[in-house]
PDB file of N, CA and C in Angstrom:
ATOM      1  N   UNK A   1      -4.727 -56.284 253.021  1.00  0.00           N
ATOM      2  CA  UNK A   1      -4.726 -57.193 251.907  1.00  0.00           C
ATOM      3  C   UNK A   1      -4.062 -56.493 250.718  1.00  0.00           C
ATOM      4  N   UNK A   2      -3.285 -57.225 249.786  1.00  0.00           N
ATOM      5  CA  UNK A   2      -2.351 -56.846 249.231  1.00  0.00           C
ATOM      6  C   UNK A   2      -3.428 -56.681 247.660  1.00  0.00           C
ATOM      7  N   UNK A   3      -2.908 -55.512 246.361  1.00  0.00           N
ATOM      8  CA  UNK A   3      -3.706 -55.671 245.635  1.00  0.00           C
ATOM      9  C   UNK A   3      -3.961 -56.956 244.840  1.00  0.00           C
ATOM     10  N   UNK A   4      -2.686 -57.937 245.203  1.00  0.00           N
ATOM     11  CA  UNK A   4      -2.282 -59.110 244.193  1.00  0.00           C
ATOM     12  C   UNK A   4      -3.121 -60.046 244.561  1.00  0.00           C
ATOM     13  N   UNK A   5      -3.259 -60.256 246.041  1.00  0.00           N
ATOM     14  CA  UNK A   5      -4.641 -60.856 246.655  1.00  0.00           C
ATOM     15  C   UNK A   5      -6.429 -60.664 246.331  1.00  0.00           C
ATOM     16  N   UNK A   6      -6.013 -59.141 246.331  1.00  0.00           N
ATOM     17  CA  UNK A   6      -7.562 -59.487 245.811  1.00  0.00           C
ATOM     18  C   UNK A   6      -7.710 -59.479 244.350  1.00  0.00           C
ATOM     19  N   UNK A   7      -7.127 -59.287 243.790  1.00  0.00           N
ATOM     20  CA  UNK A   7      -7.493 -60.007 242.318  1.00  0.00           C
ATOM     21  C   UNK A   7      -7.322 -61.224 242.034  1.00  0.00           C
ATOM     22  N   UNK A   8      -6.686 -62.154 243.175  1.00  0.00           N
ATOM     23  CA  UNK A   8      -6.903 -63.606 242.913  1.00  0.00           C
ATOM     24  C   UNK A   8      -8.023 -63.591 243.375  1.00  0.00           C
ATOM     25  N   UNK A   9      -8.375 -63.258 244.728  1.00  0.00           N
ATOM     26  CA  UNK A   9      -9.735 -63.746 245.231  1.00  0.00           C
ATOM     27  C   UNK A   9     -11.137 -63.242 244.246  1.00  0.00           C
ATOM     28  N   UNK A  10     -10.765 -61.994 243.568  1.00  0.00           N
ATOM     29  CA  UNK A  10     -11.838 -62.043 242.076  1.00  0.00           C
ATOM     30  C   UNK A  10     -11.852 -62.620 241.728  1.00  0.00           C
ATOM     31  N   UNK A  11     -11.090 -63.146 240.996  1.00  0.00           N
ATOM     32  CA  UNK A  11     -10.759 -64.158 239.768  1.00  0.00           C
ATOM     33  C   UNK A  11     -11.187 -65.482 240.532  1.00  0.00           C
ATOM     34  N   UNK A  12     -10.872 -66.029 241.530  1.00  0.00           N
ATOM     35  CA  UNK A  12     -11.494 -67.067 242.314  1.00  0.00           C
ATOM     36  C   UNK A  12     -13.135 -66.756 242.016  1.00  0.00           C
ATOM     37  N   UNK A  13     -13.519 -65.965 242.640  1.00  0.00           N
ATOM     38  CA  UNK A  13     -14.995 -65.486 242.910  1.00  0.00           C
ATOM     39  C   UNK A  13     -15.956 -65.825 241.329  1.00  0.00           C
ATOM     40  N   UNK A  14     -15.414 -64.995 240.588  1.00  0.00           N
ATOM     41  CA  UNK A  14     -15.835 -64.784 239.239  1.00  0.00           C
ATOM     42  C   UNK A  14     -15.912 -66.320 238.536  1.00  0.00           C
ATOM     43  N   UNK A  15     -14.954 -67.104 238.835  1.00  0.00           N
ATOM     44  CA  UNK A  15     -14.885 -68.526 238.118  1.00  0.00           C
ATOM     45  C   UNK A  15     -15.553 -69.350 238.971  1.00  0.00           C
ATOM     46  N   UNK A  16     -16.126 -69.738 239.908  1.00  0.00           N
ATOM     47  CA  UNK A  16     -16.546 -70.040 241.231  1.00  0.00           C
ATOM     48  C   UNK A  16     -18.236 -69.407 240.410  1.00  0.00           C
ATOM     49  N   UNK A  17     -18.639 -68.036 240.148  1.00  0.00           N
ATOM     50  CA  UNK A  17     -19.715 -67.802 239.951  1.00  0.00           C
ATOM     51  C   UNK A  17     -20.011 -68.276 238.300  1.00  0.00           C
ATOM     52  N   UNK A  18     -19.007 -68.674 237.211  1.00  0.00           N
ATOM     53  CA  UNK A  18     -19.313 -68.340 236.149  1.00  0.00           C
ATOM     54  C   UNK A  18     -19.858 -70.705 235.686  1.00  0.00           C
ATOM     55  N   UNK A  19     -19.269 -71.284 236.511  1.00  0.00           N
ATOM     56  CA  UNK A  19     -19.296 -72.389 236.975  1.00  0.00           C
ATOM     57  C   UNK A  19     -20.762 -72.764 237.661  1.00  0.00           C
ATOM     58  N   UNK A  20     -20.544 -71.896 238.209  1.00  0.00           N
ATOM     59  CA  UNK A  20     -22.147 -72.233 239.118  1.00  0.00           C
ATOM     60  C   UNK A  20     -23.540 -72.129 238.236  1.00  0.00           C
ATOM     61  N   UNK A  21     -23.471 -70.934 237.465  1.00  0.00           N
ATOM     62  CA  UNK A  21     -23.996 -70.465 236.236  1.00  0.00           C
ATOM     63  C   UNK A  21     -23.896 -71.600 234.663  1.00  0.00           C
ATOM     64  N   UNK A  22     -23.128 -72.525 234.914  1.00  0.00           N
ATOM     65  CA  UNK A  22     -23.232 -73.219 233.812  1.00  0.00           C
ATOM     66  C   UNK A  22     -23.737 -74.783 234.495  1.00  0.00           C
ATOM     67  N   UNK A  23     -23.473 -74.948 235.723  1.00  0.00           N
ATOM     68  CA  UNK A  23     -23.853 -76.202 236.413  1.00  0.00           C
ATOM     69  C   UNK A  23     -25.747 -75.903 236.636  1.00  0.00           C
ATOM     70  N   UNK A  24     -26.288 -74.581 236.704  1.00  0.00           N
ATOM     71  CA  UNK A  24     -27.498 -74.595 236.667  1.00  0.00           C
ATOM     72  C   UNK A  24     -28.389 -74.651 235.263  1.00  0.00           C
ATOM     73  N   UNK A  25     -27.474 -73.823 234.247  1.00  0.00           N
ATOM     74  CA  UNK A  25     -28.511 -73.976 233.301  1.00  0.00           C
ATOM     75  C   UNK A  25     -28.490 -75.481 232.741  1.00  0.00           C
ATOM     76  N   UNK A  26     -27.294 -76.079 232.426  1.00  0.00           N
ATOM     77  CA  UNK A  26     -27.247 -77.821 232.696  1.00  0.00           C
ATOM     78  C   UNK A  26     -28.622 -78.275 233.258  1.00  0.00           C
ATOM     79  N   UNK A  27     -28.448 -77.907 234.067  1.00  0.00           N
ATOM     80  CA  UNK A  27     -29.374 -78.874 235.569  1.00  0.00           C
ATOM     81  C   UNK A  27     -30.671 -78.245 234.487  1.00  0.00           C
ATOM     82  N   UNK A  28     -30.768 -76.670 234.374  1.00  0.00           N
ATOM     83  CA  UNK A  28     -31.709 -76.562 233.949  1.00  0.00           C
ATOM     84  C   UNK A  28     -32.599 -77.035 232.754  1.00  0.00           C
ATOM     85  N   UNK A  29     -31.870 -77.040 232.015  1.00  0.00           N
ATOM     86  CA  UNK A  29     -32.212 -78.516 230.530  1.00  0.00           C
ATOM     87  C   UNK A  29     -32.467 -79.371 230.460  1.00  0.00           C
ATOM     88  N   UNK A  30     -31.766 -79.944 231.679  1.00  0.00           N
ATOM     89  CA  UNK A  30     -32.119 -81.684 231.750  1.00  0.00           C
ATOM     90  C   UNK A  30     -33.600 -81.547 232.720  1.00  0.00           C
ATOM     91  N   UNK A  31     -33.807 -80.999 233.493  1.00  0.00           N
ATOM     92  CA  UNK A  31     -35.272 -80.585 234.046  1.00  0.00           C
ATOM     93  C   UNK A  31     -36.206 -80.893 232.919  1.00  0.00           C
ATOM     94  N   UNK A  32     -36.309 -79.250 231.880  1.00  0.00           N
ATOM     95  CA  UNK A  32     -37.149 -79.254 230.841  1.00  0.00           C
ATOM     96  C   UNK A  32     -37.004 -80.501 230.416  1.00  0.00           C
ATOM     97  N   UNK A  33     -36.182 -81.145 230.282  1.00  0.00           N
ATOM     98  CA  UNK A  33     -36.216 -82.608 229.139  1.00  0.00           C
ATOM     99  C   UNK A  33     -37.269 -83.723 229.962  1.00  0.00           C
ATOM    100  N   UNK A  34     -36.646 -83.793 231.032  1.00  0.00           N
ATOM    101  CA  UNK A  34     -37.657 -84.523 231.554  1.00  0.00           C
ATOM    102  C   UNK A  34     -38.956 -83.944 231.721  1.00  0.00           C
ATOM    103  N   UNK A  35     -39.241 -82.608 231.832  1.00  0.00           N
ATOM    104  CA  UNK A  35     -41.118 -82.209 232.405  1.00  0.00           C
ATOM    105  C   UNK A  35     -41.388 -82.398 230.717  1.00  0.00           C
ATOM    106  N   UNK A  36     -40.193 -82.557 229.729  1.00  0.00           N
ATOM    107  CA  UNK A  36     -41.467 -82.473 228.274  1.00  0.00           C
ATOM    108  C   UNK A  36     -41.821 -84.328 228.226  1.00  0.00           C
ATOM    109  N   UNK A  37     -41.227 -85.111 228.613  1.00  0.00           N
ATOM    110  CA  UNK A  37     -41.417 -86.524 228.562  1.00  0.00           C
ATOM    111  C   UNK A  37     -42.350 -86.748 229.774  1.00  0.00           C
ATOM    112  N   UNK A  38     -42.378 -86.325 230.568  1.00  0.00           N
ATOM    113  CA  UNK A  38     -43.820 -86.767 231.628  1.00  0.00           C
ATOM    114  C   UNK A  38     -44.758 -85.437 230.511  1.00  0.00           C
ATOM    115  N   UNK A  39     -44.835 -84.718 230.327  1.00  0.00           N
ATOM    116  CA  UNK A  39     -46.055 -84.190 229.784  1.00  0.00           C
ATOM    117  C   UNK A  39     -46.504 -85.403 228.945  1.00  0.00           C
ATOM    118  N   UNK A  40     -45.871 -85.286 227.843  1.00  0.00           N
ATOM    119  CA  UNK A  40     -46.000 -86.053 226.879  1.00  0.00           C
ATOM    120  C   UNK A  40     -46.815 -87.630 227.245  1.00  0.00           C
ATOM    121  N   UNK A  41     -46.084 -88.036 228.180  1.00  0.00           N
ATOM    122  CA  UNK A  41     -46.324 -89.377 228.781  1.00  0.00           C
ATOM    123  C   UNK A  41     -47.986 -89.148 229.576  1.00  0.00           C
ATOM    124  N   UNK A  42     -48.310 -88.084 230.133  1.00  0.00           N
ATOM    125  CA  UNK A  42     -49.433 -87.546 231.186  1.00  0.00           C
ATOM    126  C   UNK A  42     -50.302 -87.234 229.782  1.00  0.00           C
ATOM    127  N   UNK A  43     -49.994 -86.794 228.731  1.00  0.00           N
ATOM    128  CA  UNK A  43     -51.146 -86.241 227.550  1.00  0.00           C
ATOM    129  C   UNK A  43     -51.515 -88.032 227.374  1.00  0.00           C
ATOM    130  N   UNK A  44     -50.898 -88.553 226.657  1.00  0.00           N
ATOM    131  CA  UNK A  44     -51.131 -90.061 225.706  1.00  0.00           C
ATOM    132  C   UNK A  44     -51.912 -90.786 227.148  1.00  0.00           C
ATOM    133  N   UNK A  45     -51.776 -90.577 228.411  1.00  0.00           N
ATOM    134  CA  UNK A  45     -52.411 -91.825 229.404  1.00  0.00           C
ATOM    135  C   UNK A  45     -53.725 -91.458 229.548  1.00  0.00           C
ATOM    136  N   UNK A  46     -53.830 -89.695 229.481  1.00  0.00           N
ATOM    137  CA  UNK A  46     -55.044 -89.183 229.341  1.00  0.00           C
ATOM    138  C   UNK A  46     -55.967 -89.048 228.232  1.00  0.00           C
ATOM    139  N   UNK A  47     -55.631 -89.998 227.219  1.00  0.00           N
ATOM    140  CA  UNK A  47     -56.184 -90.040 226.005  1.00  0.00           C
ATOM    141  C   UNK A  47     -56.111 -88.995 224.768  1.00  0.00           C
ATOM    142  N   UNK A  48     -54.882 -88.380 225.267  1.00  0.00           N
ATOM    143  CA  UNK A  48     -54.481 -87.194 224.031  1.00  0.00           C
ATOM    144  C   UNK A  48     -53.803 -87.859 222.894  1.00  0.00           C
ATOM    145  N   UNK A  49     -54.032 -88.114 221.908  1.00  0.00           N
ATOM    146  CA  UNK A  49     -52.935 -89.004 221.125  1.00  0.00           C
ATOM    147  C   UNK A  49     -52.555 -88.366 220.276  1.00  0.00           C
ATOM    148  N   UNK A  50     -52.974 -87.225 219.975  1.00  0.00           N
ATOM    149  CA  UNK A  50     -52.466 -86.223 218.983  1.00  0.00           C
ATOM    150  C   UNK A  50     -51.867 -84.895 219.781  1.00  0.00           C
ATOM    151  N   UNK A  51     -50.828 -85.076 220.342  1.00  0.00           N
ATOM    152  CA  UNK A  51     -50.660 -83.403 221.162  1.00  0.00           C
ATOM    153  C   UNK A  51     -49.636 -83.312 220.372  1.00  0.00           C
ATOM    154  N   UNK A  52     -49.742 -81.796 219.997  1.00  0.00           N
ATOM    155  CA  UNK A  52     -48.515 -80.396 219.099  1.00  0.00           C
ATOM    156  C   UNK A  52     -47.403 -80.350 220.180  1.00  0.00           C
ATOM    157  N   UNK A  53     -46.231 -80.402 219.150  1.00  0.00           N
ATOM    158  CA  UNK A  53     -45.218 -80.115 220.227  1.00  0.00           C
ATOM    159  C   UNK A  53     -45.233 -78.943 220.303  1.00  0.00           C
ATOM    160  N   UNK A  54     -45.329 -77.919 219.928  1.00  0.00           N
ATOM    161  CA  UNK A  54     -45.738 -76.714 220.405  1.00  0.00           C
ATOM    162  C   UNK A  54     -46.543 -76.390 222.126  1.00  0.00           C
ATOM    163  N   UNK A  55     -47.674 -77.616 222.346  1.00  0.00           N
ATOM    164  CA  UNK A  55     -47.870 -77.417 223.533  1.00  0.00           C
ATOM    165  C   UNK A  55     -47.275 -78.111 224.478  1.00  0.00           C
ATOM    166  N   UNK A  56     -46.480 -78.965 223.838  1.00  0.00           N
ATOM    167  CA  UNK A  56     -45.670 -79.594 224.763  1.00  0.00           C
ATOM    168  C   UNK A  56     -44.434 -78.635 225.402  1.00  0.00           C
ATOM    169  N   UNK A  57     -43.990 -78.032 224.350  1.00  0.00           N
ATOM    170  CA  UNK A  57     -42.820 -77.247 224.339  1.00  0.00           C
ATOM    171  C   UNK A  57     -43.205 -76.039 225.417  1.00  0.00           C
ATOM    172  N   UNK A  58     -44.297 -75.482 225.561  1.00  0.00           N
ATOM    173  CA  UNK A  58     -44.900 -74.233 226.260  1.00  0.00           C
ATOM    174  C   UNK A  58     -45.459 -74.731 227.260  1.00  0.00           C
ATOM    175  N   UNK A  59     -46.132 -76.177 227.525  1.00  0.00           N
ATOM    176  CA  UNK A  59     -46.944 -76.464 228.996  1.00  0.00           C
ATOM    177  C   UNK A  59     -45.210 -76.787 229.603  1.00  0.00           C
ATOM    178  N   UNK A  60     -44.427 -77.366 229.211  1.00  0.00           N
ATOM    179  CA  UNK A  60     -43.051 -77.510 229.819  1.00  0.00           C
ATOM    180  C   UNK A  60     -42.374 -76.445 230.361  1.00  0.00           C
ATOM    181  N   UNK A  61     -42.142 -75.114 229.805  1.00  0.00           N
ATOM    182  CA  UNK A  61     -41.469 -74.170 230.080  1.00  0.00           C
ATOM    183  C   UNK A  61     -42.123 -73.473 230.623  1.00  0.00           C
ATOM    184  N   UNK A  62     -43.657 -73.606 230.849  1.00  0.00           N
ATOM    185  CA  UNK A  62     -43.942 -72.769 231.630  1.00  0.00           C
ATOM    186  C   UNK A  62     -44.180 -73.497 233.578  1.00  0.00           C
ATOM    187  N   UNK A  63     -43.915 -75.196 233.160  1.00  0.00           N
ATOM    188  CA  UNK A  63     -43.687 -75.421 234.641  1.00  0.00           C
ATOM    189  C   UNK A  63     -42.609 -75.890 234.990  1.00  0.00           C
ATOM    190  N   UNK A  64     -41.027 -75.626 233.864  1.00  0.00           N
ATOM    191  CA  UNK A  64     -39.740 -75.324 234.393  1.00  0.00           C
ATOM    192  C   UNK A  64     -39.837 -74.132 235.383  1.00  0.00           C
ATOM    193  N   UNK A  65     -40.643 -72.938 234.245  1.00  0.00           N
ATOM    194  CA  UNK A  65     -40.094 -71.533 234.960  1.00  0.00           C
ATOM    195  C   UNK A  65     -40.638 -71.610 236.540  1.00  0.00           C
ATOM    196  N   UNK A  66     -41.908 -72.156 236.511  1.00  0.00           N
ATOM    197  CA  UNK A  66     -42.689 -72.234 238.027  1.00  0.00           C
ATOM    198  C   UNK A  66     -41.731 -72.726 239.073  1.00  0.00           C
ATOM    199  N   UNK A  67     -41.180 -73.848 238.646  1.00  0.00           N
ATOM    200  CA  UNK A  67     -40.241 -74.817 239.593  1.00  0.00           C
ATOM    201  C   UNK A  67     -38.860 -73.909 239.766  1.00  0.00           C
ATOM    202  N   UNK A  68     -38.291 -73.524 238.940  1.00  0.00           N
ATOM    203  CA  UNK A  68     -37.013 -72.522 239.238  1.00  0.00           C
ATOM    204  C   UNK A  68     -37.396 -71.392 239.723  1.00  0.00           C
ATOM    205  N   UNK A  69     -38.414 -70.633 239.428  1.00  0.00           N
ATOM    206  CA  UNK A  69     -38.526 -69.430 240.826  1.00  0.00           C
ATOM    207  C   UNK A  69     -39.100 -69.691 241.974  1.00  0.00           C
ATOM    208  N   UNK A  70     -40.250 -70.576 241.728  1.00  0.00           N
ATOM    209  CA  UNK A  70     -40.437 -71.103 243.272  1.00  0.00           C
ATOM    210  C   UNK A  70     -39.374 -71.404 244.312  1.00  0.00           C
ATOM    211  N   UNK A  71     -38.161 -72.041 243.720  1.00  0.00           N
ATOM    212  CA  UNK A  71     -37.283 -72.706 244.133  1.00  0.00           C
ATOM    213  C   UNK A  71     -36.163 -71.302 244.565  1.00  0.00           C
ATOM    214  N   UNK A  72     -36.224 -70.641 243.798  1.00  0.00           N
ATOM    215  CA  UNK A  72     -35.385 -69.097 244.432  1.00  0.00           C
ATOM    216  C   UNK A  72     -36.086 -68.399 245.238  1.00  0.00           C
ATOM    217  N   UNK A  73     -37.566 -68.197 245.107  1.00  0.00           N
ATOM    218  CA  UNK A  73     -38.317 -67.394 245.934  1.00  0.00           C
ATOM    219  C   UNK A  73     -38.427 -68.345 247.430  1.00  0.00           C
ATOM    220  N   UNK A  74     -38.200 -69.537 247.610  1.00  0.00           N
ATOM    221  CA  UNK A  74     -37.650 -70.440 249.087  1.00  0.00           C
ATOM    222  C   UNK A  74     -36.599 -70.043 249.706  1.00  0.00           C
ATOM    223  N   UNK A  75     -35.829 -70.289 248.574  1.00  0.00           N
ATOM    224  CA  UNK A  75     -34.450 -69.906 249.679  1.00  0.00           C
ATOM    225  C   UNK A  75     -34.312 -68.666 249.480  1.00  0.00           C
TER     226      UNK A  75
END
């Protein structure tokens, strides 16, 4: 393999990984957005009518983080 080759196939690789890396944290935001609107929605049905977004903001991220390593520690 020629050196001109493999620095395309880096440069392939690297953009290929830097892509993948922006298609997850995406994915990953729109997750949190939705687990803070079912919290939210799961506090008020359960008769919370006053919840801090503060705990909204922290019961959310802490069962994004659950769902994204669970989800790496699978595969």
């Amino acid at each position: 393999m020629a050196k001109g080759e493999k620095a395309v196939k880096g440069l392939t690789g690297l953009t290929l990984t830097f892509v993948a890396s922006l298609i997850l944290i995406l994915l990953g935001v729109i997750y949190f957005m939705i687990t803070v609107w079912i919290i939210k929605m799961g506090a008020s049905w359960a008769g919370y009518k006053t919840v801090e977004g503060s705990t909204v903001v922290l019961t959310a991220g802490i069962v994004t983080a659950a769902a994204v390593i669970g989800s790496a520690i699978q595969s």
